[in-house]
N, C-alpha and C. Protein backbone atom coordinates (compact mmCIF):
# COMPACT_ATOMS: atom_id res chain seq x y z
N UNK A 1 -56.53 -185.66 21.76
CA UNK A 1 -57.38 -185.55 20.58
C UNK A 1 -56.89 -186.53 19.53
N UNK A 2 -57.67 -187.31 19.08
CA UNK A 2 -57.33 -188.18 17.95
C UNK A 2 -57.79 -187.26 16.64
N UNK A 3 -56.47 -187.91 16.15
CA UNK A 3 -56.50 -187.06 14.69
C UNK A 3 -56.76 -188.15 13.64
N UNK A 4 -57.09 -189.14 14.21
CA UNK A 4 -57.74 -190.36 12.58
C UNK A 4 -56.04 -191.01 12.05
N UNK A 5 -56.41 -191.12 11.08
CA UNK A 5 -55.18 -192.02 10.03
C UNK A 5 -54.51 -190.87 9.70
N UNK A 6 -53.39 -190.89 8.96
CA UNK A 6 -52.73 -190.26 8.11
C UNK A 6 -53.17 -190.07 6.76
N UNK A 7 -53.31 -189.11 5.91
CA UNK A 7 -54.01 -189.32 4.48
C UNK A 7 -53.04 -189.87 4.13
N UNK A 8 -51.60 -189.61 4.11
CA UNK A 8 -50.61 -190.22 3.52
C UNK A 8 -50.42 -191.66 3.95
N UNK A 9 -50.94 -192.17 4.66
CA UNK A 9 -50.92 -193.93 4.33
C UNK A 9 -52.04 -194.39 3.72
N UNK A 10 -52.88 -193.56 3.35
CA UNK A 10 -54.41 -193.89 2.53
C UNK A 10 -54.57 -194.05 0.98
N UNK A 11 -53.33 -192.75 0.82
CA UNK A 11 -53.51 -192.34 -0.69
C UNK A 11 -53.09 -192.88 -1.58
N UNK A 12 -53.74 -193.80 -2.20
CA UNK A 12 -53.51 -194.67 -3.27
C UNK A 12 -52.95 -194.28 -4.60
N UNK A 13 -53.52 -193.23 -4.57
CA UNK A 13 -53.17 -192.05 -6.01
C UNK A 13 -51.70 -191.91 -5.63
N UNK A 14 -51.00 -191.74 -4.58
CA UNK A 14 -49.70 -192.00 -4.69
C UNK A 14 -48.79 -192.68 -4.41
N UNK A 15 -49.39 -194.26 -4.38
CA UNK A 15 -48.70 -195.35 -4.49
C UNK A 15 -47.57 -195.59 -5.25
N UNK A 16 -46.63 -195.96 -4.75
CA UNK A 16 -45.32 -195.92 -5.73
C UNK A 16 -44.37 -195.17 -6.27
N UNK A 17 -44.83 -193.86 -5.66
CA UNK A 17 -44.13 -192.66 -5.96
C UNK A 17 -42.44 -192.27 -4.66
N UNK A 18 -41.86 -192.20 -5.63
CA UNK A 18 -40.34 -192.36 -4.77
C UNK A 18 -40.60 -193.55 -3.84
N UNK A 19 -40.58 -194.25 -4.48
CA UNK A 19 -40.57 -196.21 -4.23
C UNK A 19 -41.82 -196.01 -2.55
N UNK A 20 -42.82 -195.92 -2.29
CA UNK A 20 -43.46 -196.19 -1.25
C UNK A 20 -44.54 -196.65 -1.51
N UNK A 21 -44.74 -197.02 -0.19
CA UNK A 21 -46.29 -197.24 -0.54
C UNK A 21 -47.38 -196.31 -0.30
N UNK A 22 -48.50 -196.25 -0.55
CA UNK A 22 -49.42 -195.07 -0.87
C UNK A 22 -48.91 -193.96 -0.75
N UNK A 23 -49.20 -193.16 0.18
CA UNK A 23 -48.20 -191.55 0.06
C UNK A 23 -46.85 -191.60 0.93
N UNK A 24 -46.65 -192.80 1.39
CA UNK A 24 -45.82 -192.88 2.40
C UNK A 24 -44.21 -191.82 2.37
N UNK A 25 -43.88 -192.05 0.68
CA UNK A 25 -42.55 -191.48 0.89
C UNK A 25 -43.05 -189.60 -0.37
N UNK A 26 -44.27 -189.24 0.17
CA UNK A 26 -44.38 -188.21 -0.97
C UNK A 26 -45.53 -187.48 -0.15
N UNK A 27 -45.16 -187.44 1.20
CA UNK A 27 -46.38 -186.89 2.28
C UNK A 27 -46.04 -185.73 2.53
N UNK A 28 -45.11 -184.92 1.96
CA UNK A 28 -45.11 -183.04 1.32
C UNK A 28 -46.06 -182.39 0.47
N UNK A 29 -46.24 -183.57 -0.54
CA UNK A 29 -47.45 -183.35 -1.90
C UNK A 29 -48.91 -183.66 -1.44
N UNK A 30 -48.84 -184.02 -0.29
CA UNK A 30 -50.65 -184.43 0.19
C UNK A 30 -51.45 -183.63 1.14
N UNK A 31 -51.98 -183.12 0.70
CA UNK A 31 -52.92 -182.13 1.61
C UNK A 31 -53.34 -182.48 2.97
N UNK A 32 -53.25 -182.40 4.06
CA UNK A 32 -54.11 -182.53 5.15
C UNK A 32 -53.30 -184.11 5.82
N UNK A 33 -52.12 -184.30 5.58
CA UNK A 33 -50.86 -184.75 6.57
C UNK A 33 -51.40 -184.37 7.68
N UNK A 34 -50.80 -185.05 8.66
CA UNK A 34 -50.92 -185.42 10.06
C UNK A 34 -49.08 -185.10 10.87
N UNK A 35 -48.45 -184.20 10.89
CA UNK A 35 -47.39 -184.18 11.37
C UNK A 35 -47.23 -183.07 12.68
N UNK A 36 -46.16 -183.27 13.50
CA UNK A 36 -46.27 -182.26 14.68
C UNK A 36 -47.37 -182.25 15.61
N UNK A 37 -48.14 -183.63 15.37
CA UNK A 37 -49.10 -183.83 16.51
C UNK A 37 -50.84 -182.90 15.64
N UNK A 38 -50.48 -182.13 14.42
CA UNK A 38 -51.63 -181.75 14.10
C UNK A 38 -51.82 -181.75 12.95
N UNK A 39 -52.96 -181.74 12.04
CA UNK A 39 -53.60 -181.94 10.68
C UNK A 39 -52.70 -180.69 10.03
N UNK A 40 -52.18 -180.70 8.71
CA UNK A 40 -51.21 -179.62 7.98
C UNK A 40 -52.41 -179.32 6.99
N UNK A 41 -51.77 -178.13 6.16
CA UNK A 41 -53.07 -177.98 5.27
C UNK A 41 -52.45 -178.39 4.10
N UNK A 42 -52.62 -177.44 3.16
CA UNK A 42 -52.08 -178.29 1.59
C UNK A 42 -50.47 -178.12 1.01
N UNK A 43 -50.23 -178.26 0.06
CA UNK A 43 -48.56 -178.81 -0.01
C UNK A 43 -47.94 -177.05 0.07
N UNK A 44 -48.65 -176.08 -0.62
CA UNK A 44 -48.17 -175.00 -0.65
C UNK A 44 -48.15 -173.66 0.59
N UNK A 45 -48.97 -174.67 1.48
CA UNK A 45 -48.86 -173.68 2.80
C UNK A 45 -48.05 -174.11 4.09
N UNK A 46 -46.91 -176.03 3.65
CA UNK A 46 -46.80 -176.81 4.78
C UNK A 46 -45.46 -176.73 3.93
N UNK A 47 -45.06 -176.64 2.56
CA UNK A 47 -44.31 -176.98 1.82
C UNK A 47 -42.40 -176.17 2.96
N UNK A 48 -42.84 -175.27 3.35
CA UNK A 48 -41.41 -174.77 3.67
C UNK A 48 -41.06 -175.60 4.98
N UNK A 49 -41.83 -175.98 6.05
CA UNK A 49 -41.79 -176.64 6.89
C UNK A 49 -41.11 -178.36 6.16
N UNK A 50 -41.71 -178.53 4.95
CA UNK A 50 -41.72 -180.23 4.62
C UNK A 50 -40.14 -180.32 4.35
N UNK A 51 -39.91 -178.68 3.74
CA UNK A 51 -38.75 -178.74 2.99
C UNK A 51 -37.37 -178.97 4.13
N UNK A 52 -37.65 -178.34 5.67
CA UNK A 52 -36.57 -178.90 6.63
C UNK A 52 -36.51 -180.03 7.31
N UNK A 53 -37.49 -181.02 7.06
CA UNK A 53 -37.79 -182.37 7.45
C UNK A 53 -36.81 -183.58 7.23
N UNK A 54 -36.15 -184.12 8.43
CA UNK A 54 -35.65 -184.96 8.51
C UNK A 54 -35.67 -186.16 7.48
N UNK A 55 -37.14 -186.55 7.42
CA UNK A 55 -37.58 -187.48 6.69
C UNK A 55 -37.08 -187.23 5.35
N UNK A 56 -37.57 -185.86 4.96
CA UNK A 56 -38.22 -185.48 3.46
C UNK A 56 -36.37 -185.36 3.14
N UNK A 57 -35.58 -184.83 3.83
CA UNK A 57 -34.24 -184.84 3.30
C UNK A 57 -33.63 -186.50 3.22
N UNK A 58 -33.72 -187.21 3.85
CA UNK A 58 -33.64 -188.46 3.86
C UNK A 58 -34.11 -189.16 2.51
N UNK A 59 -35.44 -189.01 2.05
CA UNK A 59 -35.96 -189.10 0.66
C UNK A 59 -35.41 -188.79 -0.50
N UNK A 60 -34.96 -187.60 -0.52
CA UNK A 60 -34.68 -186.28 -1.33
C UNK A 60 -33.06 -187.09 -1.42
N UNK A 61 -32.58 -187.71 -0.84
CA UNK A 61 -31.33 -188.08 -0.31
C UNK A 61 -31.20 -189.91 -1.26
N UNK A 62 -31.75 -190.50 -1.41
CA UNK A 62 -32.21 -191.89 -1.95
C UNK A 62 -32.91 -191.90 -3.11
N UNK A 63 -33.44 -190.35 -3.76
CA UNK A 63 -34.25 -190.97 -5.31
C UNK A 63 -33.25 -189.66 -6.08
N UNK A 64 -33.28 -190.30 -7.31
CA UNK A 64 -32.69 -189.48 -8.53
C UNK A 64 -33.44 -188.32 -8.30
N UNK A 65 -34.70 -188.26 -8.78
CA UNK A 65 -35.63 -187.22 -8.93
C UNK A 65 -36.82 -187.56 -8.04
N UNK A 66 -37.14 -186.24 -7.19
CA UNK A 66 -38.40 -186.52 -6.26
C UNK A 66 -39.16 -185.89 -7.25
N UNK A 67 -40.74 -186.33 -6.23
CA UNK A 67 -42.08 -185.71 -6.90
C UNK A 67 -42.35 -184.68 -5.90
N UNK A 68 -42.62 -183.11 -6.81
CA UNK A 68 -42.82 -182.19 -5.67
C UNK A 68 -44.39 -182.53 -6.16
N UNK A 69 -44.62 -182.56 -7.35
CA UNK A 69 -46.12 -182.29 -7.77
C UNK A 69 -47.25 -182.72 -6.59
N UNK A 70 -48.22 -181.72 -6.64
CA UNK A 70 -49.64 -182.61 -5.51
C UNK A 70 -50.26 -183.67 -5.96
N UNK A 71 -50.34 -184.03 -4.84
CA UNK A 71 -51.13 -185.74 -5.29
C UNK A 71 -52.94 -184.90 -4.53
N UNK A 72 -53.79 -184.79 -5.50
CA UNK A 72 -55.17 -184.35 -5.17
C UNK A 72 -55.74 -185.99 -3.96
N UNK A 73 -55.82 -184.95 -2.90
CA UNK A 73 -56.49 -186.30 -2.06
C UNK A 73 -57.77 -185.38 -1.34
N UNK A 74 -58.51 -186.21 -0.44
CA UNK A 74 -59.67 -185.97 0.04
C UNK A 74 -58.78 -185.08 1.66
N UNK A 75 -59.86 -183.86 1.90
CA UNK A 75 -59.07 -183.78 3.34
C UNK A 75 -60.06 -184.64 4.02
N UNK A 76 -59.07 -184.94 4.82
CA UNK A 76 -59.73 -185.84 6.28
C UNK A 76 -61.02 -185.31 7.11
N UNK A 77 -60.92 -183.65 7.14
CA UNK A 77 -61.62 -182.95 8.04
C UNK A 77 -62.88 -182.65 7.73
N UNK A 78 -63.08 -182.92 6.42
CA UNK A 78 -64.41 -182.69 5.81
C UNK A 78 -65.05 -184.09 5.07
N UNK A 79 -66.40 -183.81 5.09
CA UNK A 79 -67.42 -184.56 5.05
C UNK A 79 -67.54 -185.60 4.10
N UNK A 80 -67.60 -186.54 3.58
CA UNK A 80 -67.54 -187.20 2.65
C UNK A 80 -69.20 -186.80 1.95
N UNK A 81 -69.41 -186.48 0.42
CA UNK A 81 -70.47 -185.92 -0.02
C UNK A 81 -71.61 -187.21 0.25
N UNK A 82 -73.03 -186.79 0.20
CA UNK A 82 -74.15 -187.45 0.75
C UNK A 82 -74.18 -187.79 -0.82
C-alpha cells in the first residue's frame, strides 16, 4: 500500500524549525506523519510513541530548546475542499 509523501517533508509552515527543512526535524508536531509503515494521527495521540523515537531523541539531543507546539497542516487522507 502506498502511503503518498510524508506531510512532514511538505510542511512549509514548519520550515526551519529546529534547523530543518519543512517539517523534517519537528515531525512529532505534524498531524498525519507517515512512520512505522502507517499514517499517525495528530501530535497528541502519536506524541508518547514520538517521545521514544530514536530520531526525536537525537533532535531533542542537538537544539537548546525544541518545538513541541503543532504545526496545523492538511491531513493527507482527506480531500482537498472543491
Amino acid at each position: 500500500m502506498d502511503l503518498g509523501v510524508c506531510p512532514a517533508a511538505t510542511c512549509t509552515a514548519a520550515n526551519g524549525v529546529n534547523h530543518g527543512e519543512n517539517g523534517g526535524r519537528v515531525c512529532w508536531a505534524i498531524a498525519g506523519t507517515l512512520c512505522g509503515g502507517k499514517v499517525q494521527g495528530t501530535m497528541a495521540n502519536k506524541l508518547g510513541n514520538c517521545l521514544r523515537c530514536d530520531f526525536y531523541g537525537q533532535v531533542a539531543s542537538e537544539e537548546e530548546s525544541l518545538t513541541l507546539s503543532p504545526v496545523l497542516t492538511e491531513h493527507p487522507w482527506r480531500s482537498s475542499p472543491s
